[in-house]
N, C-alpha and C. Protein backbone atom coordinates (compact mmCIF):
# COMPACT_ATOMS: atom_id res chain seq x y z
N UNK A 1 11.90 -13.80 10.99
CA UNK A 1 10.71 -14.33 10.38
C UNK A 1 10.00 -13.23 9.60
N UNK A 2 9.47 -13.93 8.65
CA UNK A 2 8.80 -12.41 7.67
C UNK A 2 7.17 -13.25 7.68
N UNK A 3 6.31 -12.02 7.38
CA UNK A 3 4.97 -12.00 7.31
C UNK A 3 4.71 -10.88 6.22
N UNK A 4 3.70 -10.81 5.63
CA UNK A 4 3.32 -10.43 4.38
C UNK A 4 1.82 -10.27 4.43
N UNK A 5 1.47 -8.88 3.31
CA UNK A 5 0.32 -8.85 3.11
C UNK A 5 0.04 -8.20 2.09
N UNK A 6 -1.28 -8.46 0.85
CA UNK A 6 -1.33 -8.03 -0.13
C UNK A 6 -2.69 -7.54 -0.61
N UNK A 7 -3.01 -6.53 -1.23
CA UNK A 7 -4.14 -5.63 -1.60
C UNK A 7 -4.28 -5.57 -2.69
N UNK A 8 -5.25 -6.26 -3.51
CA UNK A 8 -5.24 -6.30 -5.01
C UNK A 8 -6.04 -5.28 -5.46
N UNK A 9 -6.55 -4.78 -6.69
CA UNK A 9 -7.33 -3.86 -7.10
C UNK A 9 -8.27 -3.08 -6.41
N UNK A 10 -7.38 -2.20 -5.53
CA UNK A 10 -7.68 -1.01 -4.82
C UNK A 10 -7.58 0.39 -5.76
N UNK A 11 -8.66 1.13 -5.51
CA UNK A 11 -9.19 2.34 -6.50
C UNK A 11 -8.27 2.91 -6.19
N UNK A 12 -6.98 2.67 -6.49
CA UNK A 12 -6.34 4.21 -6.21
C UNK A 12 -5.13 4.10 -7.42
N UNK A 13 -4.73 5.52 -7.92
CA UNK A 13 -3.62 5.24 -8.77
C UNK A 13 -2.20 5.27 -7.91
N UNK A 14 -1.94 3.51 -9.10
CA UNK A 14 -0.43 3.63 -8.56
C UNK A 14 0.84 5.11 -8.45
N UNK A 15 0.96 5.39 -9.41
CA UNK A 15 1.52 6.53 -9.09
C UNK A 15 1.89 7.35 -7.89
N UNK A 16 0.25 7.58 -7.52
CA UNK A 16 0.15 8.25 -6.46
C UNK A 16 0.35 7.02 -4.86
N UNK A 17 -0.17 6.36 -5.19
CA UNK A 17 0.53 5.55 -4.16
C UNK A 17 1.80 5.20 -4.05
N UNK A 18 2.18 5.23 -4.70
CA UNK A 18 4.47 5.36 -4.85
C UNK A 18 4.40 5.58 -3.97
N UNK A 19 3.94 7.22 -4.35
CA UNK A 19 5.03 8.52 -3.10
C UNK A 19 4.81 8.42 -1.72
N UNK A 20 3.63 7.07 -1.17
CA UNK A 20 3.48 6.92 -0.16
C UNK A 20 4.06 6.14 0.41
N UNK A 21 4.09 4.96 -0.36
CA UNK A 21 5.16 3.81 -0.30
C UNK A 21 6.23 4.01 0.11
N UNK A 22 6.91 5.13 -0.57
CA UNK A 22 7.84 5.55 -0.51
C UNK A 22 8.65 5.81 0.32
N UNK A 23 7.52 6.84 1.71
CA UNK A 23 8.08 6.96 2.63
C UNK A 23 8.10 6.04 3.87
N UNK A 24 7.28 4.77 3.66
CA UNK A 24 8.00 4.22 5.10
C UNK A 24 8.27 2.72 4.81
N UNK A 25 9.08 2.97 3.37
CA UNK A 25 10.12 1.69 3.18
C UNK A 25 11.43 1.38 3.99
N UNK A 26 11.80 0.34 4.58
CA UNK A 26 12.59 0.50 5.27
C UNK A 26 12.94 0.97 6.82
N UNK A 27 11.81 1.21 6.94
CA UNK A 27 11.47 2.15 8.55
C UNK A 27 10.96 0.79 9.24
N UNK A 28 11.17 1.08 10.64
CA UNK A 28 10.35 0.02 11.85
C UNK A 28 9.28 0.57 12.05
N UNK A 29 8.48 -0.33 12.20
CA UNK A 29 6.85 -0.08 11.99
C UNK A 29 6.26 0.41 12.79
N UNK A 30 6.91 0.91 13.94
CA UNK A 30 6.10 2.03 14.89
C UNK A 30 6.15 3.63 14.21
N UNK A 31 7.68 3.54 13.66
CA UNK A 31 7.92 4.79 12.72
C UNK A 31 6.94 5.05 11.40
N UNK A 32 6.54 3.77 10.64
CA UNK A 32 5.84 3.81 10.12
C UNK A 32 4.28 3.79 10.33
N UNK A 33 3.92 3.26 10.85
CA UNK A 33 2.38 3.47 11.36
C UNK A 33 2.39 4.82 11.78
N UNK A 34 3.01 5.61 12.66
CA UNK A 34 3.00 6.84 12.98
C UNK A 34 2.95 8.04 11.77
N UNK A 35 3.60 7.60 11.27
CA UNK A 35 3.86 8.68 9.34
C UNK A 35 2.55 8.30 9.11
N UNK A 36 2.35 7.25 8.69
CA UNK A 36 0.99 6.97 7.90
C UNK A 36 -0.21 7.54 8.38
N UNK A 37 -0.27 7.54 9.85
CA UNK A 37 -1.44 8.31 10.68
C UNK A 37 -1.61 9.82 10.53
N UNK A 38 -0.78 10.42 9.83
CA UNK A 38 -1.03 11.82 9.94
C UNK A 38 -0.44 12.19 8.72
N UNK A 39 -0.80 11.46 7.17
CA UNK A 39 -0.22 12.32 6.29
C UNK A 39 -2.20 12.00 5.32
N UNK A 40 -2.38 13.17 4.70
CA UNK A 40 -3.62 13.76 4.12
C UNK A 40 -4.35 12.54 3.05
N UNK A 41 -3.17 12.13 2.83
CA UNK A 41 -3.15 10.75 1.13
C UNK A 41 -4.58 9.79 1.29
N UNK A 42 -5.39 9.76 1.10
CA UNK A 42 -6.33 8.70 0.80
C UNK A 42 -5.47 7.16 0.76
N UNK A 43 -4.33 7.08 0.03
CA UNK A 43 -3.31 6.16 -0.51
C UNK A 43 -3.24 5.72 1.26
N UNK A 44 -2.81 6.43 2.08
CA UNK A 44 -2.07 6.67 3.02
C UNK A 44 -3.14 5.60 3.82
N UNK A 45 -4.33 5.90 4.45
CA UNK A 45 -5.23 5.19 5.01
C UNK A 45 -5.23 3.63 4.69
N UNK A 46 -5.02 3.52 3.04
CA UNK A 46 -5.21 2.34 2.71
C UNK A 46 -3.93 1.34 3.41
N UNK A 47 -2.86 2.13 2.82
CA UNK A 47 -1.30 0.95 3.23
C UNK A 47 -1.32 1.19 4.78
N UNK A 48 -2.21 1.72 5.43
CA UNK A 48 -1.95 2.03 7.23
C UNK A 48 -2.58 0.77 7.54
N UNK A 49 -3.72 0.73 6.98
CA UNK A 49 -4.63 -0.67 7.28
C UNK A 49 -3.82 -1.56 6.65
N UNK A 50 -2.83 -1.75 5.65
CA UNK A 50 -1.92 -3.05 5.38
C UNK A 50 -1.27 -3.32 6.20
N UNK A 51 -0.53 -2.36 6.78
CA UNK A 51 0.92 -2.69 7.62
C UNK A 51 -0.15 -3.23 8.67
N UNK A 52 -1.02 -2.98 9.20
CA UNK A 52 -1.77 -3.50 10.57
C UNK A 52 -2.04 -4.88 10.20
N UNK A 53 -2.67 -4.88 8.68
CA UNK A 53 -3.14 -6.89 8.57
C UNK A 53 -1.58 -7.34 8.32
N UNK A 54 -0.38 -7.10 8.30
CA UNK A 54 0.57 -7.73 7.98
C UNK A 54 1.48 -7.85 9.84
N UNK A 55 1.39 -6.86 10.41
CA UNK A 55 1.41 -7.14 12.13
C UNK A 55 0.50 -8.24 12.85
N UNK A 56 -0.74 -8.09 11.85
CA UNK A 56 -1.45 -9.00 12.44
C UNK A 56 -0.99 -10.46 12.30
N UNK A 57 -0.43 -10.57 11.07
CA UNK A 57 0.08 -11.76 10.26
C UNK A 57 1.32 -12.41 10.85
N UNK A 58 2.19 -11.11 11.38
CA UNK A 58 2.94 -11.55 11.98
C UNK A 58 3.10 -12.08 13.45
N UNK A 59 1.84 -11.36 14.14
CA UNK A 59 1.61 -12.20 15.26
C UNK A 59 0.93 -13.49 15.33
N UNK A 60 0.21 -13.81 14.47
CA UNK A 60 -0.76 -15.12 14.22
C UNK A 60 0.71 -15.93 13.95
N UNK A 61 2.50 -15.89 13.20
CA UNK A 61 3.08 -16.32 12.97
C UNK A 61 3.77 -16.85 14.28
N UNK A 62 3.32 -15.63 15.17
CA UNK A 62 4.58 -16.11 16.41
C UNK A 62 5.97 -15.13 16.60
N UNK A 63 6.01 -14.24 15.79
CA UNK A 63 7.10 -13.49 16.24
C UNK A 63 7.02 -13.26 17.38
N UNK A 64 8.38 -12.84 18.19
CA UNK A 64 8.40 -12.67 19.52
C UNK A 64 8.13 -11.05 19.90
N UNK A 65 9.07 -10.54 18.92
CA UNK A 65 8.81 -9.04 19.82
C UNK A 65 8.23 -8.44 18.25
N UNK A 66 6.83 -7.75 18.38
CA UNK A 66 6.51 -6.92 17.03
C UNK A 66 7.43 -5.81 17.39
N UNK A 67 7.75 -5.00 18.38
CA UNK A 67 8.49 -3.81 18.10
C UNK A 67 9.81 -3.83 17.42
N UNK A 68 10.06 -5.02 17.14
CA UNK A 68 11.78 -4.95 16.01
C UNK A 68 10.98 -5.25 14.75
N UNK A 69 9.72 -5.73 14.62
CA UNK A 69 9.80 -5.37 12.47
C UNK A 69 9.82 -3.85 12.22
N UNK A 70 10.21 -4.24 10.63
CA UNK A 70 10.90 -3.11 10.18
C UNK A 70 9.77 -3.45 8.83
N UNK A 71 9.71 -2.84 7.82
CA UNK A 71 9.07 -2.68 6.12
C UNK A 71 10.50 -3.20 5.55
N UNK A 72 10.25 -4.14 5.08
CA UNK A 72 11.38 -5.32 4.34
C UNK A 72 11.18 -4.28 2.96
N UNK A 73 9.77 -5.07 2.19
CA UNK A 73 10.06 -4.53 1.14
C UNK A 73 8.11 -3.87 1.05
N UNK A 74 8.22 -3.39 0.07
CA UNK A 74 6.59 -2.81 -0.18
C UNK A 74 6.92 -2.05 -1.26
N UNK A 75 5.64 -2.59 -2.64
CA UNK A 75 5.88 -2.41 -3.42
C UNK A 75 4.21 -1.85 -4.03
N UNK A 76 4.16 -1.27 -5.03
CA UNK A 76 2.34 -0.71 -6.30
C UNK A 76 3.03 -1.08 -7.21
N UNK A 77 2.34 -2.21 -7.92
CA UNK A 77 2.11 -2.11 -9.03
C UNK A 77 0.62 -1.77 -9.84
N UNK A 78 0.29 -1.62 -11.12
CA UNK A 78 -0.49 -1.22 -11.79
C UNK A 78 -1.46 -2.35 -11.64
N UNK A 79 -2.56 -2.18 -11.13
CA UNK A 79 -3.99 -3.46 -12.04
C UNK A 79 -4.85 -2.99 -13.04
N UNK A 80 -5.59 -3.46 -13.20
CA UNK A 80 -6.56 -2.92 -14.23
C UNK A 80 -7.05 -2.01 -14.40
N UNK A 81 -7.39 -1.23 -15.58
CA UNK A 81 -7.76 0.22 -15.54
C UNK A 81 -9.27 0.03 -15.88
N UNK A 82 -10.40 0.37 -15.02
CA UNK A 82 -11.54 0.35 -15.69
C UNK A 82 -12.08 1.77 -16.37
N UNK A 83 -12.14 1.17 -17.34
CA UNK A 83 -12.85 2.44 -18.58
C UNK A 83 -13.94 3.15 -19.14
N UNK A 84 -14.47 4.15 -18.16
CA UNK A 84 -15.61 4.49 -18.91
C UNK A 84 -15.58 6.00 -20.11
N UNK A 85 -17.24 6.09 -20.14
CA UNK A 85 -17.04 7.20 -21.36
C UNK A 85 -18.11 8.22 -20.82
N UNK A 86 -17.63 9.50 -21.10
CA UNK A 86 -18.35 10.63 -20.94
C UNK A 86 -18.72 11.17 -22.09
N UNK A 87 -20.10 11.82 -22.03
CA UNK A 87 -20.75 12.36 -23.47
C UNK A 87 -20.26 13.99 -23.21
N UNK A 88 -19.70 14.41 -24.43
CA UNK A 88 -19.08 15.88 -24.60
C UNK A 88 -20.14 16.40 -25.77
N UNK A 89 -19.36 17.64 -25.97
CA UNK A 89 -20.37 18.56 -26.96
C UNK A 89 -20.29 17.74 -28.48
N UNK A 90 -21.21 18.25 -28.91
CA UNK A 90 -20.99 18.04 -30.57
C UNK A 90 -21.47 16.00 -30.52
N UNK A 91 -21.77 15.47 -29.56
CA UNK A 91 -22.02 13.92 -29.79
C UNK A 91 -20.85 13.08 -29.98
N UNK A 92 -19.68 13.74 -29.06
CA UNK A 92 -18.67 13.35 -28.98
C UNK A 92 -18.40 12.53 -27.64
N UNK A 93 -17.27 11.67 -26.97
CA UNK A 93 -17.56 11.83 -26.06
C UNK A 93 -15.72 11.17 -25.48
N UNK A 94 -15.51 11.08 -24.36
CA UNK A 94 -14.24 11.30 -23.95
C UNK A 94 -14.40 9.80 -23.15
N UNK A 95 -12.94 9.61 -23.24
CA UNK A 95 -12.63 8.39 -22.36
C UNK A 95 -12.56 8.92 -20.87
N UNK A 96 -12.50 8.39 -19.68
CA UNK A 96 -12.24 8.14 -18.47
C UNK A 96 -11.40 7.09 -17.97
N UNK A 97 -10.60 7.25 -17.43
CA UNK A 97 -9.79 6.02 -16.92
C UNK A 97 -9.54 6.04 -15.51
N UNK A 98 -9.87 4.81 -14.62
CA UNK A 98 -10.04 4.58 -13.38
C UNK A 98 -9.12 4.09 -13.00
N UNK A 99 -7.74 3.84 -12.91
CA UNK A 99 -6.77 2.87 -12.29
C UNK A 99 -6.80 2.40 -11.52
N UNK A 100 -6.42 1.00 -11.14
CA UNK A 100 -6.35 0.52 -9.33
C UNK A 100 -4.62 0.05 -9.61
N UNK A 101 -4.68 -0.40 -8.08
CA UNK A 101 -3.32 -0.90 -8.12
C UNK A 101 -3.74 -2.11 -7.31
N UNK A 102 -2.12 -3.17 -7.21
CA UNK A 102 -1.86 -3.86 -6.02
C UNK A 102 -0.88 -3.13 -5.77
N UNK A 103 -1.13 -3.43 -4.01
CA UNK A 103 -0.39 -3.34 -2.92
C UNK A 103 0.38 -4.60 -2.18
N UNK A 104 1.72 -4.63 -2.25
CA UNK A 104 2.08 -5.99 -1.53
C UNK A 104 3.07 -5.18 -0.27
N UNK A 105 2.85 -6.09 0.96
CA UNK A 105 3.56 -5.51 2.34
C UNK A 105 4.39 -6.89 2.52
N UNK A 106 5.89 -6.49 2.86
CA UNK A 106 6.51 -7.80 3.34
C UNK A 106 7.17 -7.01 4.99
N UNK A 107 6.97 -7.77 5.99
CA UNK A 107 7.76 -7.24 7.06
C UNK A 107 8.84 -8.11 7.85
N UNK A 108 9.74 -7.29 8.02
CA UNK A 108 10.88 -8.61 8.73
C UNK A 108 11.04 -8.35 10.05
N UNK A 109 11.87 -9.43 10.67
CA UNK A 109 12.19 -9.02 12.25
C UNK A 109 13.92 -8.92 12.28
N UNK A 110 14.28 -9.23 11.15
CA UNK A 110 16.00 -9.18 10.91
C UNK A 110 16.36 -8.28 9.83
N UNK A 111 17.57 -7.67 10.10
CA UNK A 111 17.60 -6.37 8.40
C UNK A 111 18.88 -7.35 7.83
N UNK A 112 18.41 -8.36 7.06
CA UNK A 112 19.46 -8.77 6.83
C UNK A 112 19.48 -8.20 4.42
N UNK A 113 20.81 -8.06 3.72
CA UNK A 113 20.77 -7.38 2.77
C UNK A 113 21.12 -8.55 1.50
């Protein structure tokens, strides 16, 4: 059985949330909650609190044992960039760009390919 959970325009750049993603794709979610608890990433806090509303999701579903999900899939993509402007010398002035992302969590209880 799979359960899922998704984070839409969260202040953080995708990019930098990859490399977090990154590491506990594919892992069982005790392995992963554990990584996530002790790495520095701002990013990191955020997808720790996903995988928990998507455990949660999966128990409101009825899975039997949470200790066999695993991170199916988990993915950042880009959302909206909000844009502001800073005043520079001379009455000039510079863009700013704020990125957010979504966050989507899928978790399974079978590794099937």
């Amino acid at each position: 059985m799979e359960s899922s959970a998704k984070l839409t325009f969260a202040r953080l750049s995708p990019r930098k949330t990859r490399t977090v993603a990154d590491l506990v794709r594919g892992k069982g979610i005790a392995e992963a909650l554990s990584t996530l608890t002790f790495l520095p990433n701002p990013s990191a806090q955020i997808i720790l609190k996903l995988l928990k509303s998507a455990v949660a999701n999966a128990e409101q579903k009825g899975v039997n044992d949470i200790d066999k999900l695993f991170v199916k899939t988990i993915y950042v993509d880009g959302g909206a960039v909000l844009k502001r402007f800073v005043p520079r010398a001379m009455g000039r002035a510079s863009k700013i760009r704020k990125p957010t992302s979504h966050i989507s969590v899928v978790l399974s209880d079978t590794k099937t390919r």
